[in-house]
Protein backbone atom coordinates (compact mmCIF):
# COMPACT_ATOMS: atom_id res chain seq x y z
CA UNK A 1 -12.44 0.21 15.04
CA UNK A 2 -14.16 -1.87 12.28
CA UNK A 3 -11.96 -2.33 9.13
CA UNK A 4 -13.49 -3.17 6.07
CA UNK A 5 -11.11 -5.23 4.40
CA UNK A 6 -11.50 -6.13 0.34
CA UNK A 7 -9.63 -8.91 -1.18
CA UNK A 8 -8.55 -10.05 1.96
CA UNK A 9 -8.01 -13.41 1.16
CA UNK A 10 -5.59 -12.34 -1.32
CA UNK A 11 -1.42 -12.13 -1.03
CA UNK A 12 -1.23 -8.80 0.59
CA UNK A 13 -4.81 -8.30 1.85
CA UNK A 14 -4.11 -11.48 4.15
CA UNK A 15 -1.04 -10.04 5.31
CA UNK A 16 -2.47 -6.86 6.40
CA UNK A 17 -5.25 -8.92 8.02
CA UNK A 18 -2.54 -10.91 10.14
CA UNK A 19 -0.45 -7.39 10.64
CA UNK A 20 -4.04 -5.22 11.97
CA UNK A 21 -4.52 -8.19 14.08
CA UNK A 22 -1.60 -8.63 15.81
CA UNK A 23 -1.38 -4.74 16.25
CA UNK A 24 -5.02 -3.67 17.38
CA UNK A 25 -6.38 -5.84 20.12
CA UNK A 26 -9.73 -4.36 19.70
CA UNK A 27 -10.08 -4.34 16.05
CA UNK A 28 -12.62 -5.65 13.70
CA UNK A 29 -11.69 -7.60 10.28
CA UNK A 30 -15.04 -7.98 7.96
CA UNK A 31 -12.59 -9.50 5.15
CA UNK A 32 -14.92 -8.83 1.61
CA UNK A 33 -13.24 -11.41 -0.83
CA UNK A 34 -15.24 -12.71 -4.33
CA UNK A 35 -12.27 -15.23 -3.82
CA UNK A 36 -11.27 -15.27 -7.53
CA UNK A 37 -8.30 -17.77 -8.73
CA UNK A 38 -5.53 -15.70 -6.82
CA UNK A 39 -7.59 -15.80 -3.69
CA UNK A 40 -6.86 -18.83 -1.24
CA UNK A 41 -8.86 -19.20 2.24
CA UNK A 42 -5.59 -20.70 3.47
CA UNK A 43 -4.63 -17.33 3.45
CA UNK A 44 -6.71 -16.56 6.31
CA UNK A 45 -7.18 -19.74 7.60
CA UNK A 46 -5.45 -19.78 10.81
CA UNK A 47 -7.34 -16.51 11.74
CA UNK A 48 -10.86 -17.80 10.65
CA UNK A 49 -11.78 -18.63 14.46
CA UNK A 50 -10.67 -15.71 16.04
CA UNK A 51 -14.06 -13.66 17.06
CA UNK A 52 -12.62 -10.63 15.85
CA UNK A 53 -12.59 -11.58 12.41
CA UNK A 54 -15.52 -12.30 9.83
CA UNK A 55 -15.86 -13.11 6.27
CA UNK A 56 -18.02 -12.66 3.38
CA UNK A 57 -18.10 -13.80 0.18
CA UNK A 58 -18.85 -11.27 -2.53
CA UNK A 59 -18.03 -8.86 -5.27
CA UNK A 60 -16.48 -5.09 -4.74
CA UNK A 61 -18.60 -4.31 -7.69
CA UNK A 62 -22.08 -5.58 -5.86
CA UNK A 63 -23.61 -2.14 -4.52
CA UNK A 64 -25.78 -4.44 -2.25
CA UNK A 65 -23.42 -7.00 -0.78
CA UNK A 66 -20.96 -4.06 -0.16
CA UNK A 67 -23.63 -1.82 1.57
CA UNK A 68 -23.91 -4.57 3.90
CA UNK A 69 -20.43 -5.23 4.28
CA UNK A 70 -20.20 -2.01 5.09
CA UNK A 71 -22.82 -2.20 8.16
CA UNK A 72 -21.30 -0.89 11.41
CA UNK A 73 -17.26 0.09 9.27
CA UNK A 74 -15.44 2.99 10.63
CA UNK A 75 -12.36 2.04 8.01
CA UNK A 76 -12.16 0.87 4.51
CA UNK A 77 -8.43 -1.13 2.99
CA UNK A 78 -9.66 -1.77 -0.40
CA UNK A 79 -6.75 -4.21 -1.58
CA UNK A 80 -9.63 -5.93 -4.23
CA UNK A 81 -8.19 -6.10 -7.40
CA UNK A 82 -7.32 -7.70 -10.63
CA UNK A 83 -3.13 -7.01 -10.44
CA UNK A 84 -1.29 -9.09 -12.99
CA UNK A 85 0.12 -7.39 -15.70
CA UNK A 86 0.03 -10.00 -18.26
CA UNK A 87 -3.77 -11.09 -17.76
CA UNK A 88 -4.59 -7.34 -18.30
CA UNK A 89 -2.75 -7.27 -22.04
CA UNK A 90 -5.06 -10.53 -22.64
CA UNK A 91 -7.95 -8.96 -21.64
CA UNK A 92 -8.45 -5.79 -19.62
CA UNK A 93 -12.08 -5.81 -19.17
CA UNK A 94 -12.01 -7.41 -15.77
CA UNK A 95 -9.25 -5.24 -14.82
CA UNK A 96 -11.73 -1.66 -15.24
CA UNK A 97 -14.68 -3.80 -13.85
CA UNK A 98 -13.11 -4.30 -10.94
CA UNK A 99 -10.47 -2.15 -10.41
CA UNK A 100 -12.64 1.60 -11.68
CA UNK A 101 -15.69 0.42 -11.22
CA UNK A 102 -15.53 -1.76 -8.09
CA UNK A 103 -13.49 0.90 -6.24
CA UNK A 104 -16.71 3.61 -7.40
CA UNK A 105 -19.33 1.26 -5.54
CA UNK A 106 -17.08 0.93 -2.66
CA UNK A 107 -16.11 4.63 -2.40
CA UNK A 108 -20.43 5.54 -2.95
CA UNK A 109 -21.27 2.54 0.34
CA UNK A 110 -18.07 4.14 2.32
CA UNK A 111 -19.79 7.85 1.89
CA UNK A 112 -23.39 6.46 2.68
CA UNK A 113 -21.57 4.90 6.13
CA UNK A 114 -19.48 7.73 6.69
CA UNK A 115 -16.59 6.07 7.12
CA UNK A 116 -13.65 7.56 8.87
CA UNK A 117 -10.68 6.54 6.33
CA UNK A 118 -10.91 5.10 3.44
CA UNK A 119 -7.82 3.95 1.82
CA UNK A 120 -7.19 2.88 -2.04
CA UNK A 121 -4.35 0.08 -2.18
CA UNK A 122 -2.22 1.02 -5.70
CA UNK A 123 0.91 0.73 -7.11
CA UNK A 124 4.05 2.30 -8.13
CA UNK A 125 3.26 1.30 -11.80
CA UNK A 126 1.07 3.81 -12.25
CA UNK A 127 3.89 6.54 -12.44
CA UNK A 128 5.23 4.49 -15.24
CA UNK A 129 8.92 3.97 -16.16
CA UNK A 130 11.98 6.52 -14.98
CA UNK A 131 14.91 6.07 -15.94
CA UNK A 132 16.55 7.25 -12.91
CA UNK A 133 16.16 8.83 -9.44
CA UNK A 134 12.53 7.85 -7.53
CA UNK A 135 9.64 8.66 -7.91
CA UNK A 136 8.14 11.23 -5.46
CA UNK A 137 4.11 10.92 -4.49
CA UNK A 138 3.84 14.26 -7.13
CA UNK A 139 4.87 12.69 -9.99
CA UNK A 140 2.45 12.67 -12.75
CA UNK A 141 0.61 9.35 -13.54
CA UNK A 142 1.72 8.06 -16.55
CA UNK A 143 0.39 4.19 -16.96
CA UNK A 144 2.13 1.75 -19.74
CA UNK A 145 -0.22 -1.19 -18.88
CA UNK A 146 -4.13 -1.94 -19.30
CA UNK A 147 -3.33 -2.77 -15.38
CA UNK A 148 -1.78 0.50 -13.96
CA UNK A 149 -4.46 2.13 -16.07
CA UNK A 150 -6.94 0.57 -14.70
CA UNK A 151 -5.34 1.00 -11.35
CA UNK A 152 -4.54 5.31 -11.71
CA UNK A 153 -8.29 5.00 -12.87
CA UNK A 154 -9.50 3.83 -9.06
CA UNK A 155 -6.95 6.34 -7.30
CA UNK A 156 -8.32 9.18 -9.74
CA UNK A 157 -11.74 8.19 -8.57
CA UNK A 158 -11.17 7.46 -4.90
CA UNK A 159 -10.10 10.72 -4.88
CA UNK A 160 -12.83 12.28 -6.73
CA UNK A 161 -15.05 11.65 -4.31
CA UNK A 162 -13.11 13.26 -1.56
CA UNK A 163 -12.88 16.60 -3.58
CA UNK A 164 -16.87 16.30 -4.18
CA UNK A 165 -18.44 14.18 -1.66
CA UNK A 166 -15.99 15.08 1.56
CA UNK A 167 -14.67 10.84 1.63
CA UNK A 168 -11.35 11.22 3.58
CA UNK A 169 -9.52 9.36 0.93
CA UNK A 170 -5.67 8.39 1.43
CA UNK A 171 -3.98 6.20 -1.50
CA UNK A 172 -0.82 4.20 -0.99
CA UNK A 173 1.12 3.05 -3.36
CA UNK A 174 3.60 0.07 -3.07
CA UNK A 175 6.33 -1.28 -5.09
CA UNK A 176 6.88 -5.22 -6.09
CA UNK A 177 5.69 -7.01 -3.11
CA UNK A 178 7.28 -10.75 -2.52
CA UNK A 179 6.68 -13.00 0.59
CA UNK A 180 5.04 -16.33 1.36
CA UNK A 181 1.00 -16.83 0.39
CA UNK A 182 1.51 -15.37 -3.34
CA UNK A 183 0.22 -16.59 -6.35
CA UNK A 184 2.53 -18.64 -8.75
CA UNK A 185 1.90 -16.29 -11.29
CA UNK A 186 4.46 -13.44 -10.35
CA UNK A 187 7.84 -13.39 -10.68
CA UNK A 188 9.59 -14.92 -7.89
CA UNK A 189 6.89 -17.61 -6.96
CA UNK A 190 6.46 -18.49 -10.54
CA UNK A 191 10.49 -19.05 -10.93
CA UNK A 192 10.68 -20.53 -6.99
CA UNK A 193 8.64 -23.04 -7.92
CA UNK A 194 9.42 -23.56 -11.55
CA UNK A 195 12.61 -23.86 -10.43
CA UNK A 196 11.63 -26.63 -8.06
CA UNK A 197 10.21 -28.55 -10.55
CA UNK A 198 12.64 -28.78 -12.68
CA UNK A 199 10.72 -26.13 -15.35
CA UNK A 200 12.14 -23.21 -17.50
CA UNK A 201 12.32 -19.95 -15.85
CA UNK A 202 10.81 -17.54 -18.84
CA UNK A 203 12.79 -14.74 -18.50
CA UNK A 204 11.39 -11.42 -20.38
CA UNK A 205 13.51 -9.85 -22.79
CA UNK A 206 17.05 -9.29 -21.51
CA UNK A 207 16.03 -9.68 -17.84
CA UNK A 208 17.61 -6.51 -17.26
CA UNK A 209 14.34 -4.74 -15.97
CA UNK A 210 14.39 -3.03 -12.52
CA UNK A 211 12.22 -2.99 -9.40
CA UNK A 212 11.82 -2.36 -6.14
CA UNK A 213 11.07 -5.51 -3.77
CA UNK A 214 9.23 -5.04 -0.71
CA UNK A 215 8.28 -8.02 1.78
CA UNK A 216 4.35 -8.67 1.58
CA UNK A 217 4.57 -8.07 5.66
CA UNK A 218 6.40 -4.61 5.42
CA UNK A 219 3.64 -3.37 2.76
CA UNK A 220 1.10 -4.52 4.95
CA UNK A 221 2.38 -2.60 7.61
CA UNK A 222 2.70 0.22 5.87
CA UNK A 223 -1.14 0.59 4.95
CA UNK A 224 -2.02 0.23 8.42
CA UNK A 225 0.45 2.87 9.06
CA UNK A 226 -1.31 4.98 6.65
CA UNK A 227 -4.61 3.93 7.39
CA UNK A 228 -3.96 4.81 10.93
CA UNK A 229 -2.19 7.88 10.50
CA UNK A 230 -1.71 9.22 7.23
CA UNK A 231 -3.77 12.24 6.11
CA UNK A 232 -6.75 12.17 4.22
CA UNK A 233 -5.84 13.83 0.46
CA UNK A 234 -2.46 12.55 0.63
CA UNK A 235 -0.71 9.88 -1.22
CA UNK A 236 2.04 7.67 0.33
CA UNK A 237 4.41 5.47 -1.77
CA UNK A 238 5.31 2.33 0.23
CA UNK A 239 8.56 0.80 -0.78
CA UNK A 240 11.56 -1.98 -0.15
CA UNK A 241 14.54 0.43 -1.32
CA UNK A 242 16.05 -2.87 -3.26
CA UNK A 243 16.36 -2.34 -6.68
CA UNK A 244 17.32 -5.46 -8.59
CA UNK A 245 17.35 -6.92 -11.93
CA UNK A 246 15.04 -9.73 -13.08
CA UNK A 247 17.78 -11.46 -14.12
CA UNK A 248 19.49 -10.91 -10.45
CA UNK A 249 16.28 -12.41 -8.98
CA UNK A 250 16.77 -15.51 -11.57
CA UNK A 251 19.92 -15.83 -10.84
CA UNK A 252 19.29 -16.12 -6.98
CA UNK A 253 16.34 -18.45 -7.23
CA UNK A 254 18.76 -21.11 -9.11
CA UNK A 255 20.77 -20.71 -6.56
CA UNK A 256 18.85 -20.96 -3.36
CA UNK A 257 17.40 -23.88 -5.10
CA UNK A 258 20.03 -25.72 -6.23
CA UNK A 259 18.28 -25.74 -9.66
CA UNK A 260 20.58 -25.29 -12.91
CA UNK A 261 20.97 -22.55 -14.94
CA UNK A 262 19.67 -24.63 -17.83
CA UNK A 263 16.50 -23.88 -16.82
CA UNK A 264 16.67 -20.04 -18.17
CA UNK A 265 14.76 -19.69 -21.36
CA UNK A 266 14.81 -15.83 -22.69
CA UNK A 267 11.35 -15.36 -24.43
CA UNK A 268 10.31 -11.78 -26.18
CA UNK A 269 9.65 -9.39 -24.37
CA UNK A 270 6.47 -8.60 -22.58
CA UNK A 271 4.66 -5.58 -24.43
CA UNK A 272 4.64 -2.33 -23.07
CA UNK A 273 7.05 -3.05 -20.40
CA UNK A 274 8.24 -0.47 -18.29
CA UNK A 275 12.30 -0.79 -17.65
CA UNK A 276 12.65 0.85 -13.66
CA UNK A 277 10.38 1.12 -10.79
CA UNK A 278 11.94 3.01 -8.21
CA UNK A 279 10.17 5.17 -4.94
CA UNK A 280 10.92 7.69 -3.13
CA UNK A 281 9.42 6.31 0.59
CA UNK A 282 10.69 9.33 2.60
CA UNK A 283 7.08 11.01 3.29
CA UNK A 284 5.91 7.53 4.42
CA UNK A 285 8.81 7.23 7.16
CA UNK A 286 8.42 10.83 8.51
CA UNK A 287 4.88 11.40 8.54
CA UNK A 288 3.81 8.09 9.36
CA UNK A 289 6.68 6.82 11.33
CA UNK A 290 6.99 3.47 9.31
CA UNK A 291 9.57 2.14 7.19
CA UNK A 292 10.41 -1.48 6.12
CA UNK A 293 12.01 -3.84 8.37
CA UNK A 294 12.88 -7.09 6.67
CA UNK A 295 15.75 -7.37 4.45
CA UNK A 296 15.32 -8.38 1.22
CA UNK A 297 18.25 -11.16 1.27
CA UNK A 298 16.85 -12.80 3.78
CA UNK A 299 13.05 -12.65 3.51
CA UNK A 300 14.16 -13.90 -0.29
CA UNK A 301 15.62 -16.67 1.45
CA UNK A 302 12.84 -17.28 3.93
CA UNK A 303 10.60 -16.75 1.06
CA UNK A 304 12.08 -19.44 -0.70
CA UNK A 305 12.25 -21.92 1.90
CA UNK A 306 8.61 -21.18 2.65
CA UNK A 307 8.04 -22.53 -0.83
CA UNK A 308 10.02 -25.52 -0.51
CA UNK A 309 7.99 -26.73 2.62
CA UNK A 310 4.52 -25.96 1.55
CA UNK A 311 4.20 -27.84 -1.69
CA UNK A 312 0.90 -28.43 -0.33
CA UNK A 313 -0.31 -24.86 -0.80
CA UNK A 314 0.74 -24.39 -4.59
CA UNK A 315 1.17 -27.28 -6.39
CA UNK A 316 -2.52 -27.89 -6.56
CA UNK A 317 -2.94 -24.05 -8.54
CA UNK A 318 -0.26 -24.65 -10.81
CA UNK A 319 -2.92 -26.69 -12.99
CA UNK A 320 -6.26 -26.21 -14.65
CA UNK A 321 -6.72 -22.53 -15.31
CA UNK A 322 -3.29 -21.33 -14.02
CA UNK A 323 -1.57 -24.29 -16.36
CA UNK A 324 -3.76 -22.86 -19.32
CA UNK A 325 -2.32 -19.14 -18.82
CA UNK A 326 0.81 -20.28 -18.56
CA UNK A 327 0.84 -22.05 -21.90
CA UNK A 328 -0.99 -19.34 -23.24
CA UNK A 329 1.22 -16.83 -21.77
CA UNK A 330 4.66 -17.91 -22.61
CA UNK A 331 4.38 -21.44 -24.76
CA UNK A 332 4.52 -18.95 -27.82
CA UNK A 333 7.18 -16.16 -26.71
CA UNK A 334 10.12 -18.31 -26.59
CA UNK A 335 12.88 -17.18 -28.76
């Protein structure tokens, strides 16, 4: 087995790349990574030596560096993808670039290889916002975002290509994903370490929006699950089952740091934003026999302590570009 891996150097890309090789002895990694600002070769790093692994440098939407990524592939993981909300309300060009377009090259190279599975990484948020109950893998697509747009646009395409071209196309979709390895820029890094440094923690509106947490490991492990065994055609959500509060995660960040409650600043709400993720992961645990194994209170608290101890890894982002966003982002939303 050779898995083509996209945005593999990424927060759950390199998880899945740690998960499919601790799993499969035998497999191949080709890990296909334009290593934009959220990607970090530390990511990867301790797995860079292991002769079952290879990288290459390159964009998803580059028909000729993914043909020959694709060289020699039996499986496709396409986690590549522009995937924070905010940056897509500032701009959602890069978001369709990558995101529609990228996922059409890749799905046109995986039919010319004749790959055996090819599977589209997406996200609850493209069902939109329910107000109660969970979302079941039939429920209608209803996007609030530039970013869940963009990302219903690659599962609607990905599976266009099965229906016309014969691609054996499976889509999961996962719910808020948390863990060591992620980008300051989402919610609990971005208050973890805020909160370390003594810096407001913007909270959006009333904090009172919902979502379902999943450890980065458990999502990765689900996709391989589904990679391995789903069924092409099918869709399989891929979540925690902990449905919190934004202002429950702030709340628990101050406290597993120490850091004072001070530090909450309420700014206006972020536009568009959907009030309750919640899935339905009941096909995924009988048909693929997986289901997720770490708790969220304590891979929140390992989560945090990984934080703590590897200052090293984020405190050179959280400058330069990243500082400019975050100015940008929430300098002017305070109330």
């Amino acid at each position: 087995m050779r898995i083509l891996v996209t945005g593999g150097a990424g927060f759950i890309g390199s998880h899945f790349i740690h998960v499919a090789l601790e799993q499969l002895p035998d497999v191949e990694i080709v890990n296909l990574d334009l290593m934009t600002y959220a990607a970090n070769p530390a990511n990867v790093a301790d797995v860079a030596d292991d002769p079952r692994y290879s990288f290459i440098q390159g964009d998803i939407g580059d028909a000729e560096v993914v043909a020959k990524a694709m060289q020699g592939v039996t499986h496709v993981a396409n986690f590549a993808a522009e995937s924070h909300v905010d940056r897509s309300i500032h701009g959602a060009r890069d978001f369709i670039m990558t995101d529609v377009l990228g996922t059409y090259v890749l799905c046109q190279a995986a039919k010319a290889a004749g790959v055996e599975r090819y599977l589209q990484v997406s996200t609850d948020e493209v069902y939109g916002s329910i107000d109660e109950g969970a979302f079941t893998e039939t429920h209608p697509l209803n996007p609030s975002s530039p970013y869940s747009a963009s990302k219903a646009g690659g599962d609607l395409q990905a599976f266009a290509y099965m229906h016309t071209f014969g691609l054996p196309v499976i889509v999961t979709r996962g719910s808020n994903t948390y863990g060591p390895n992620q980008y300051p820029e989402k919610l609990i890094p971005l208050f973890v370490t805020n909160a370390l440094d003594g810096e407001k923690l913007p909270v959006y509106g009333d904090g009172g929006q919902i979502r379902d947490w999943i450890h980065g490991r458990d999502h990765a492990a689900g996709v391989l699950a589904a990679l391995l065994k789903g069924t092409p055609g099918e869709v399989y959500n891929i979540g925690g089952g902990n449905e919190r509060t934004n202002m429950w995660i702030t709340e628990q960040v101050l406290e597993q740091t120490g850091a004072s409650r001070d530090l909450i600043t309420y700014v206006e709400d972020r536009l568009g934003h959907d009030v309750r993720y919640a899935l339905d992961t009941s096909k995924a645990q009988r048909e693929l026999g997986w289901k997720p194994e770490i708790s969220f209170d304590q891979g929140l608290a390992d989560t945090v302590k990984w934080y703590q101890e590897n200052r090293a890894w984020w405190e050179p982002i959280k400058s330069g570009e990243y500082r400019e966003f975050y100015e940008q982002q929430y300098a002017s939303l305070e109330k």
